[in-house]
Protein backbone atom coordinates (compact mmCIF):
# COMPACT_ATOMS: atom_id res chain seq x y z
CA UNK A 1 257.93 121.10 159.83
CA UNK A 2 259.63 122.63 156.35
CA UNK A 3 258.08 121.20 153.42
CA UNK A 4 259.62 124.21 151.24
CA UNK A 5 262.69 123.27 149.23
CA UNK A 6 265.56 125.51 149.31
CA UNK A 7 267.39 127.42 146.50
CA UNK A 8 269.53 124.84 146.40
CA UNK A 9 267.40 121.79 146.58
CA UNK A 10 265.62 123.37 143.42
CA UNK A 11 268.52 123.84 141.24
CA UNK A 12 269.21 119.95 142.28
CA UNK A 13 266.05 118.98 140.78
CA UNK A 14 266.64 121.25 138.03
CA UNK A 15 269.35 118.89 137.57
CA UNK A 16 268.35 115.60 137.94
CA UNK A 17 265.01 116.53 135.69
CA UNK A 18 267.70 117.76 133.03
CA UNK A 19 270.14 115.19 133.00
CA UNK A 20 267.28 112.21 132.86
CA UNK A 21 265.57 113.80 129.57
CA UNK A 22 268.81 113.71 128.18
CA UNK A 23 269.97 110.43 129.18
CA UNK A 24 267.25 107.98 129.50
CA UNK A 25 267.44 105.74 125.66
CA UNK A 26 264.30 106.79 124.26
CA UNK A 27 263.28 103.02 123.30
CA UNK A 28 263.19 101.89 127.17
CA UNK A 29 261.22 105.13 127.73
CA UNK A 30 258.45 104.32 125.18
CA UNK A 31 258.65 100.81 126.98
CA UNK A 32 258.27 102.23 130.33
CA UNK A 33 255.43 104.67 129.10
CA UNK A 34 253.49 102.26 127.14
CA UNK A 35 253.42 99.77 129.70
CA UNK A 36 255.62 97.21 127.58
CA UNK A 37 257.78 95.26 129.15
CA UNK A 38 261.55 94.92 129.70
CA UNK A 39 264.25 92.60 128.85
CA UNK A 40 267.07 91.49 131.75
CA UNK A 41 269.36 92.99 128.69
CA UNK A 42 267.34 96.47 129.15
CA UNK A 43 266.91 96.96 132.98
CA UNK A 44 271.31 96.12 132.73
CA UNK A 45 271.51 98.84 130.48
CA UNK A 46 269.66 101.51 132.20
CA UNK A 47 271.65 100.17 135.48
CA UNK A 48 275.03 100.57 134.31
CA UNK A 49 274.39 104.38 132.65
CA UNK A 50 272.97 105.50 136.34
CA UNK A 51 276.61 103.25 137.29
CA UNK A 52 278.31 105.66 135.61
CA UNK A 53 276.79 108.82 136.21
CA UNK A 54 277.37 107.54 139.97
CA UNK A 55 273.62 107.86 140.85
CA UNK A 56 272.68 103.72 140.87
CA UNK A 57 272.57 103.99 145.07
CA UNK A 58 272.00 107.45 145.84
CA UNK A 59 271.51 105.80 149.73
CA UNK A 60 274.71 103.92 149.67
CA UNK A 61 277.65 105.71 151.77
CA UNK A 62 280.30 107.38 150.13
CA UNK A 63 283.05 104.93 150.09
CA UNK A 64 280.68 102.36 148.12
CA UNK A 65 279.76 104.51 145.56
CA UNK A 66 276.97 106.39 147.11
CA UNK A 67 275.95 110.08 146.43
CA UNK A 68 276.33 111.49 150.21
CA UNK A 69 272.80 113.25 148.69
CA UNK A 70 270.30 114.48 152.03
CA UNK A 71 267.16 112.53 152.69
CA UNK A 72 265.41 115.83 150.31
CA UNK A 73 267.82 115.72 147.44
CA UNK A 74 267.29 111.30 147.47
CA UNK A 75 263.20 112.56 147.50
CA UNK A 76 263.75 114.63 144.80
CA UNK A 77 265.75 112.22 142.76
CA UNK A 78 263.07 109.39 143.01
CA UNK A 79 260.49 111.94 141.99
CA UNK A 80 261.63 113.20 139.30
CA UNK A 81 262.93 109.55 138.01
CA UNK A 82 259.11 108.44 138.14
CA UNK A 83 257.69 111.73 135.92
CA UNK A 84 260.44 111.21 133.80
CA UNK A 85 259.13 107.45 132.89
CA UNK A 86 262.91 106.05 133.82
CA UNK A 87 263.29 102.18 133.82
CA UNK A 88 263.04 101.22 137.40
CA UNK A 89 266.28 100.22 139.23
CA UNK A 90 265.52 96.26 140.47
CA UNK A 91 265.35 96.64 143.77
CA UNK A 92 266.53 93.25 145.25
CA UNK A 93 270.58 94.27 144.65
CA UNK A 94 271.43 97.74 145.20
CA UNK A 95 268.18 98.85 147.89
CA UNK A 96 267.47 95.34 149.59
CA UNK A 97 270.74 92.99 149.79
CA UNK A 98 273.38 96.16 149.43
CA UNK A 99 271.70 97.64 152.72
CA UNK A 100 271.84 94.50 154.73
CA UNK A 101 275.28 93.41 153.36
CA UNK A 102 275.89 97.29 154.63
CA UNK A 103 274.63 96.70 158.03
CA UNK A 104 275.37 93.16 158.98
CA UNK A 105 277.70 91.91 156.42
CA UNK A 106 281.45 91.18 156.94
CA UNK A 107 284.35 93.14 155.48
CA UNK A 108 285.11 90.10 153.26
CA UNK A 109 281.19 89.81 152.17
CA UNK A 110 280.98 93.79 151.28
CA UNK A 111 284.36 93.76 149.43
CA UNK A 112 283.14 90.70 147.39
CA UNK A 113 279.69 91.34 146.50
CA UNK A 114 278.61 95.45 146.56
CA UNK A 115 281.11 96.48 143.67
CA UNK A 116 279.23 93.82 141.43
CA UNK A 117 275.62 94.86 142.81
CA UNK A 118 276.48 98.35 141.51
CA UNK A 119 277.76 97.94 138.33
CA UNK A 120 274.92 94.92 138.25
CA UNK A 121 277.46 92.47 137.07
CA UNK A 122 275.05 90.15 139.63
CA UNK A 123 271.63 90.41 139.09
CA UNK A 124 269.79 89.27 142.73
CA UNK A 125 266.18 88.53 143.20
CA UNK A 126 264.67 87.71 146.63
CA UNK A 127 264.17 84.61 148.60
CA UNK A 128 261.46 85.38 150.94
CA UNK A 129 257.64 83.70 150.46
CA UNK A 130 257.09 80.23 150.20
CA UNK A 131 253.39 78.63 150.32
CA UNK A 132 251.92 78.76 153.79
CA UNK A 133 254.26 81.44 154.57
CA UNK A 134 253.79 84.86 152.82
CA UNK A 135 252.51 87.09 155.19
CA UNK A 136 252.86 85.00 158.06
CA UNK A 137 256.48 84.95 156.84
CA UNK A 138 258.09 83.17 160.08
CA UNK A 139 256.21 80.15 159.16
CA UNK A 140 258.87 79.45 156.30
CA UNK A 141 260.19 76.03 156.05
CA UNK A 142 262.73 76.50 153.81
CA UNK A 143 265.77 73.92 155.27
CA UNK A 144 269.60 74.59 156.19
CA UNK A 145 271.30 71.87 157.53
CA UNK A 146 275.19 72.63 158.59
CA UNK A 147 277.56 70.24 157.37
CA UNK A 148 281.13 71.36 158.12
CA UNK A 149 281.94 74.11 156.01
CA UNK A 150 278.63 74.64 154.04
CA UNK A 151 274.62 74.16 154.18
CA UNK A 152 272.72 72.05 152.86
CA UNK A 153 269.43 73.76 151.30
CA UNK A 154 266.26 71.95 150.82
CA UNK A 155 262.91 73.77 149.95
CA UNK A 156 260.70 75.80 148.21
CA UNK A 157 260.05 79.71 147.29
CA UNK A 158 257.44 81.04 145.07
CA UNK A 159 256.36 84.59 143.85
CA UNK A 160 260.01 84.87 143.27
CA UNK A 161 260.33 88.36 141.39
CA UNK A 162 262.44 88.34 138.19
CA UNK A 163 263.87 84.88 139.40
CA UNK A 164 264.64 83.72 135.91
CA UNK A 165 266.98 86.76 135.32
CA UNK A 166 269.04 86.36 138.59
CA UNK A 167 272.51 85.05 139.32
CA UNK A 168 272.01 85.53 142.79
CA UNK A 169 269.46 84.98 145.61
CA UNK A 170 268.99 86.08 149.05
CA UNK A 171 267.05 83.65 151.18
CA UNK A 172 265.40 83.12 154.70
CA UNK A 173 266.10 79.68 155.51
CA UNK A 174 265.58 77.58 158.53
CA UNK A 175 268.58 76.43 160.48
CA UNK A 176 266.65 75.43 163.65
CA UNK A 177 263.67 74.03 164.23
CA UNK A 178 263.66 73.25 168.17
CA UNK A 179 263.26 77.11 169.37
CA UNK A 180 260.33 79.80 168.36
CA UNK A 181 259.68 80.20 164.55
CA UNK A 182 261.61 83.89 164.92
CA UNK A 183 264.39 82.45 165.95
CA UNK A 184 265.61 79.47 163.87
CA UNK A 185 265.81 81.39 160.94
CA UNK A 186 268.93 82.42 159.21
CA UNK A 187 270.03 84.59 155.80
CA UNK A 188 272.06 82.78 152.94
CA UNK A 189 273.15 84.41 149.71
CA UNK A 190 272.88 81.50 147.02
CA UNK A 191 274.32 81.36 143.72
CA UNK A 192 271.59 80.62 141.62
CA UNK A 193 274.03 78.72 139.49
CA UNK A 194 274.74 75.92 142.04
CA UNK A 195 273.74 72.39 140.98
CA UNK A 196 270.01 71.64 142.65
CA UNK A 197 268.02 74.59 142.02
CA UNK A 198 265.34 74.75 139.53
CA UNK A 199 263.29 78.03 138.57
CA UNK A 200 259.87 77.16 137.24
CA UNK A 201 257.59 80.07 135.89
CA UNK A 202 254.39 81.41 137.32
CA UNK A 203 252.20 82.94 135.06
CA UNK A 204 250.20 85.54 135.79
CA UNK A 205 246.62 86.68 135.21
CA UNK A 206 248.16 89.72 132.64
CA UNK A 207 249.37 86.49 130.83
CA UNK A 208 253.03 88.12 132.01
CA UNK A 209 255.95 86.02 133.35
CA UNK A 210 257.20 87.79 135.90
CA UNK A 211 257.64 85.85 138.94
CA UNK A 212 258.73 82.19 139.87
CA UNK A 213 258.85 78.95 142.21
CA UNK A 214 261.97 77.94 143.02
CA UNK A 215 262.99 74.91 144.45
CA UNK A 216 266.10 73.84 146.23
CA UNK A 217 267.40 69.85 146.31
CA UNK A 218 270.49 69.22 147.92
CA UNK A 219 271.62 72.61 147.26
CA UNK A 220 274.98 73.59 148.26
CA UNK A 221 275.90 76.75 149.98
CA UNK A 222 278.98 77.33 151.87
CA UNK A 223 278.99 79.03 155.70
CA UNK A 224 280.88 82.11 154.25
CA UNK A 225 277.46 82.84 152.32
CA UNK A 226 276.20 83.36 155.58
CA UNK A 227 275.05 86.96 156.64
CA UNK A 228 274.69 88.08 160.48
CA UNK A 229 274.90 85.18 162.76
CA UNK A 230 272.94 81.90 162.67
CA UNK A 231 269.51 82.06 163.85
CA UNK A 232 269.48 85.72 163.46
CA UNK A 233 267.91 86.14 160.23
CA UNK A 234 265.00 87.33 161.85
CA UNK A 235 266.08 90.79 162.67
CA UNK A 236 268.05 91.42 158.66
CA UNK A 237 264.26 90.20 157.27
CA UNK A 238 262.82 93.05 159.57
CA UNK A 239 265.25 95.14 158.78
CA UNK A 240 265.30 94.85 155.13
CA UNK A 241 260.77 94.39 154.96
CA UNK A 242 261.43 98.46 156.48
CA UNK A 243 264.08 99.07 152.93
CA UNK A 244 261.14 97.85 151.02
CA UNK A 245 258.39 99.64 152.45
CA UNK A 246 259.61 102.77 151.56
CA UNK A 247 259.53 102.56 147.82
CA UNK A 248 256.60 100.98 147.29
CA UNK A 249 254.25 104.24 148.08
CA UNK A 250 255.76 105.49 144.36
CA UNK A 251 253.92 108.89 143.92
CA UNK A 252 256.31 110.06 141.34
CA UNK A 253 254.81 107.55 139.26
CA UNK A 254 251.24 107.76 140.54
CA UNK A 255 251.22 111.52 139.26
CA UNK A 256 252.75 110.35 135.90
CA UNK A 257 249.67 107.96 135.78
CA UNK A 258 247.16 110.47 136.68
CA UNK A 259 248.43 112.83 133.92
CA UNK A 260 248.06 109.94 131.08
CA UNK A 261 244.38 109.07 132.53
CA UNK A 262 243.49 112.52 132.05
CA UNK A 263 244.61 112.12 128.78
CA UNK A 264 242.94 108.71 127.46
CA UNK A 265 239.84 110.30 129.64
CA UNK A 266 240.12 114.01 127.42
CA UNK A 267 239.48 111.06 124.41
CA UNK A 268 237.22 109.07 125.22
CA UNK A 269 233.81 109.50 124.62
CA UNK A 270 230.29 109.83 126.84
CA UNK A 271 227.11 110.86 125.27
CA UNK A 272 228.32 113.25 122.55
CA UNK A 273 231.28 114.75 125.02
CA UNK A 274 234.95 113.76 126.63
CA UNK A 275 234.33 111.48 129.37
CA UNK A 276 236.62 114.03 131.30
CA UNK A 277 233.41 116.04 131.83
CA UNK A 278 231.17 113.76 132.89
CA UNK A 279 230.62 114.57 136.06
CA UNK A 280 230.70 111.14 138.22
CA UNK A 281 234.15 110.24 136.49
CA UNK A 282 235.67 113.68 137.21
CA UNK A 283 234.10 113.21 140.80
CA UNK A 284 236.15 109.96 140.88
CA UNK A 285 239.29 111.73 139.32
CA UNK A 286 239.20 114.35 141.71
CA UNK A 287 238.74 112.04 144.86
CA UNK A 288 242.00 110.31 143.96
CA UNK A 289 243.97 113.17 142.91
CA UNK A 290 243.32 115.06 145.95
CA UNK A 291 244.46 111.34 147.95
CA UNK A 292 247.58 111.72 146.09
CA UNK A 293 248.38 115.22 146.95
CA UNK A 294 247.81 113.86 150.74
CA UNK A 295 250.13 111.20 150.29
CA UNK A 296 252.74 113.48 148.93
CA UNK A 297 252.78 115.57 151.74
CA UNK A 298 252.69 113.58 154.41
CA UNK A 299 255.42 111.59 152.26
CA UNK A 300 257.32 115.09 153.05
CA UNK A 301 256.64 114.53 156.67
CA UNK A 302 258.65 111.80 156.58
CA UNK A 303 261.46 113.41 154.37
CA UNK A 304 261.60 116.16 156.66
CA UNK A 305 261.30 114.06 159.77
CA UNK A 306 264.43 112.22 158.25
CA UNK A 307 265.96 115.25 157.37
CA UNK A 308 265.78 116.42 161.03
CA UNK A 309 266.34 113.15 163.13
CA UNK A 310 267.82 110.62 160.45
CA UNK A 311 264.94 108.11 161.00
CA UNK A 312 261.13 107.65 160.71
CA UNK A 313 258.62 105.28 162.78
CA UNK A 314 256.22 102.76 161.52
CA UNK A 315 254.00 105.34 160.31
CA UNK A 316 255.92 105.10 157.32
CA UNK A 317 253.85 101.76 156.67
CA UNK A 318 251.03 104.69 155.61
CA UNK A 319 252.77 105.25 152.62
CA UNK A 320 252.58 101.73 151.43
CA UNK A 321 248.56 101.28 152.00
CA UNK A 322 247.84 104.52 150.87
CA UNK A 323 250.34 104.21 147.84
CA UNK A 324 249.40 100.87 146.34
CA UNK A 325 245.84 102.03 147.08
CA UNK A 326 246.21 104.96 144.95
CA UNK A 327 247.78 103.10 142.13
CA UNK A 328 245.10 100.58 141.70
CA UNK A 329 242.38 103.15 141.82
CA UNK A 330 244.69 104.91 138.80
CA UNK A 331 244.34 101.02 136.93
CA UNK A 332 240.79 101.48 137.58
CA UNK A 333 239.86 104.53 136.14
CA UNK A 334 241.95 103.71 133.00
CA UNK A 335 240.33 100.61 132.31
CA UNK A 336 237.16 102.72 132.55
CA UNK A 337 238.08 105.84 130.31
CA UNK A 338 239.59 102.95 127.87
CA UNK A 339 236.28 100.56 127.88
CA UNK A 340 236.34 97.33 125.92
CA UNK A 341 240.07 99.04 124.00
CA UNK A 342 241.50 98.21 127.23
CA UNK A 343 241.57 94.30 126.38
CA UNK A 344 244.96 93.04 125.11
CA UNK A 345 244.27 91.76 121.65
CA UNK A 346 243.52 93.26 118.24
CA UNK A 347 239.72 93.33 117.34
CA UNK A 348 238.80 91.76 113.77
CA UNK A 349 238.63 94.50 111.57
CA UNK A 350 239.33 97.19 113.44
CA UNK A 351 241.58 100.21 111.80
CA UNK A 352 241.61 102.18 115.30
CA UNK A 353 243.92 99.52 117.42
CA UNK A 354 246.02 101.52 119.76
CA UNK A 355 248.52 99.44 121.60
CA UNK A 356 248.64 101.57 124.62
CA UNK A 357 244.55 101.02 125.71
CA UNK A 358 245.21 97.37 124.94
CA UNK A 359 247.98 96.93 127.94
CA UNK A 360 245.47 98.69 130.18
CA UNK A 361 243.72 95.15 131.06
CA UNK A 362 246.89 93.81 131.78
CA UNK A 363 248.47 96.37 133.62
CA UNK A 364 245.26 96.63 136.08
CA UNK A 365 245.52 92.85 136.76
CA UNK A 366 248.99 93.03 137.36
CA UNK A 367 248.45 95.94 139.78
CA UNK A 368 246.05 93.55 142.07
CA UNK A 369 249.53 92.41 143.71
CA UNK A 370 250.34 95.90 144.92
CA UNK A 371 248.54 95.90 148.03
CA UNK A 372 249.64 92.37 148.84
CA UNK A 373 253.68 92.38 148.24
CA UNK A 374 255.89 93.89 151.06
CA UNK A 375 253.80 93.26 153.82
CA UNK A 376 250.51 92.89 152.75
CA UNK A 377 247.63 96.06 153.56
CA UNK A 378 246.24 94.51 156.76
CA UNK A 379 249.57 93.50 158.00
CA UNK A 380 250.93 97.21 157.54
CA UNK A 381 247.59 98.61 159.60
CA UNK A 382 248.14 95.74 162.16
CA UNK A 383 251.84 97.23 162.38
CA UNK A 384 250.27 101.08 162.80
CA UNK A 385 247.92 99.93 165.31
CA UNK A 386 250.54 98.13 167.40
CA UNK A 387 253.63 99.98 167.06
CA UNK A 388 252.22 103.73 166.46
CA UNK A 389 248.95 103.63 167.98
CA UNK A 390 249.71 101.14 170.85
CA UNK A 391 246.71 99.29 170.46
């Protein structure tokens, strides 16, 4: 196992650190950094100046746009993007649909629908939970009902991400009810603009909207929408839940967040000194920085195990406990070092606001859903113990 990078593989990074300092707009970094939030109108933006650089879907092949970069140099990239406090690319076009439309779609479906994923003329969001089926996903109930030359969608999904900024959803529906739950289920791409769909907010506990319910009546879609064959959707969900597993360990950004807790904790005060010496916090620190320098490497295990055979295991389902672990732990500490500054609203009479501590509340709520999405943490260890571990 080489976890070294080359000569080359440096100067790449070199690179990619470079060009993102100069290129990312300095207003969507200071809303990255500061926890604010972003517009549909910003996360476009950002989108369309990767677009052009041609690094929007470094994992794409060639022909579609893609970099042709090794599994290091697309490490590399997504590290550096993180510690550079880049506006994240929404996953649900160019990582989630783009690589099923890339490995089940038809010619016609690619042609029509990747070149507008990557210049994110489409914005897509992801059809997936409903209630009584989020983990237990094959439980969906979600109805498609063939009627010559289109379905007919009735149903419900919630905890849609970014819903209310999509033109397009991607959806496990049910097209047969008689055989096992696996296999009556089917993948439609839905124009979000068809008549019968409603979007309805859910707000969250950080007071954010940021997710949805969405309900389908009558809903027209027509069979060309369809992707693999009917009653196959199964094996794209399984396919793409593997896409999604592997960005959600984020250690780029986990180091970025450890640097700016060190920082709020070199502020704050304990008895007289920085609560970064007190020695129960720093024994706190220390514990999770030294899990995040685990997770990195064995992150590399996987790049290198890429690098060598061009796939990994389930193992990689590691990287999402351990990642979304990590990143709550980060919330934690913050909301300590910060103390009552971390709540989100200006105190009466109080000269010493500082918007950043008051997002810290919100962003630690918010984080609760990190070791739930994707699979949540005991469904990944179920998946280690039966598909690694053989248990």
């Amino acid at each position: 196992m080489d976890l070294d990078y080359s000569t080359e593989e440096l100067a790449f990074r070199d690179e990619v650190r470079a060009w993102l300092d100069a290129s990312i707009p300095a207003d969507l970094r200071e809303k990255v950094l500061n926890y604010s939030g972003l517009s549909k109108e910003d996360l476009v933006r950002w989108h369309r100046i990767l677009a052009d650089k041609g690094w929007v879907a470094p994992s794409w092949p060639k022909e579609w746009g893609g970099t042709d970069w090794s599994p290091v140099q697309r490490y590399i990239f997504e590290e550096e993007y993180a510690l550079a406090g880049a506006p994240p690319i929404v996953p649900f076009g160019t990582t989630m649909c783009a690589s099923v439309l890339l490995r089940f779609g038809t010619e016609a479906q690619k042609q029509r629908f990747l070149p507008r994923i990557y210049r994110c003329d489409d914005f897509w969001c992801q059809g997936y939970s409903e209630p009584g089926a989020g983990s237990d996903l094959a439980s969906l109930k979600t109805r498609a009902e063939r009627r010559g030359d289109h379905y007919l969608v009735n149903g419900q999904k919630i905890w849609t991400t970014l819903g209310h900024f999509a033109d397009w959803i991607f959806c496990l529906v049910r097209t047969d009810s008689s055989s096992k739950k696996q296999e009556g289920i089917s993948f439609l791409l839905i124009d979000m603009k068809t008549p019968g769909i409603t979007v309805r907010p859910l707000i969250l506990l950080d007071e954010g909207h940021e997710v949805n319910e969405v309900f389908f009546d009558d809903v027209k879609v027509p069979v060309g929408n369809l992707v693999h064959e009917e009653g196959k959707g199964w094996t794209v969900a399984k396919y793409l839940l593997g896409h999604e597993r592997l960005s959600t360990g984020r250690i780029g950004a986990s180091k970025r967040e450890l640097l700016k807790l060190k920082e709020v904790a070199a502020c704050a005060m304990k008895d007289g000194r920085p609560l970064l010496d007190d020695p129960r916090f720093r024994d706190r620190l220390s514990r999770v920085e030294i899990e995040l320098m685990a997770l990195e490497i064995t992150n590399l295990r996987f790049v290198d195990e890429m690098r060598r055979t061009g796939s990994i295991g389930a193992e990689v389902s590691m990287l999402k406990i351990k990642g979304t672990e990590i990143q709550q732990a980060i919330t934690e500490l913050l909301m300590q070092a910060a103390g009552p500054l971390a709540q989100p609203f200006r105190p009466i009479d109080y000269e010493g606001f500082d918007g950043f501590t008051a997002s810290i509340a919100p962003r630690y709520f918010n984080f609760r859903k990190t070791s739930i999405y994707a699979g949540s943490n005991e469904i990944q260890r179920n998946i280690i113990a039966k598909a690694a571990l053989g248990l």
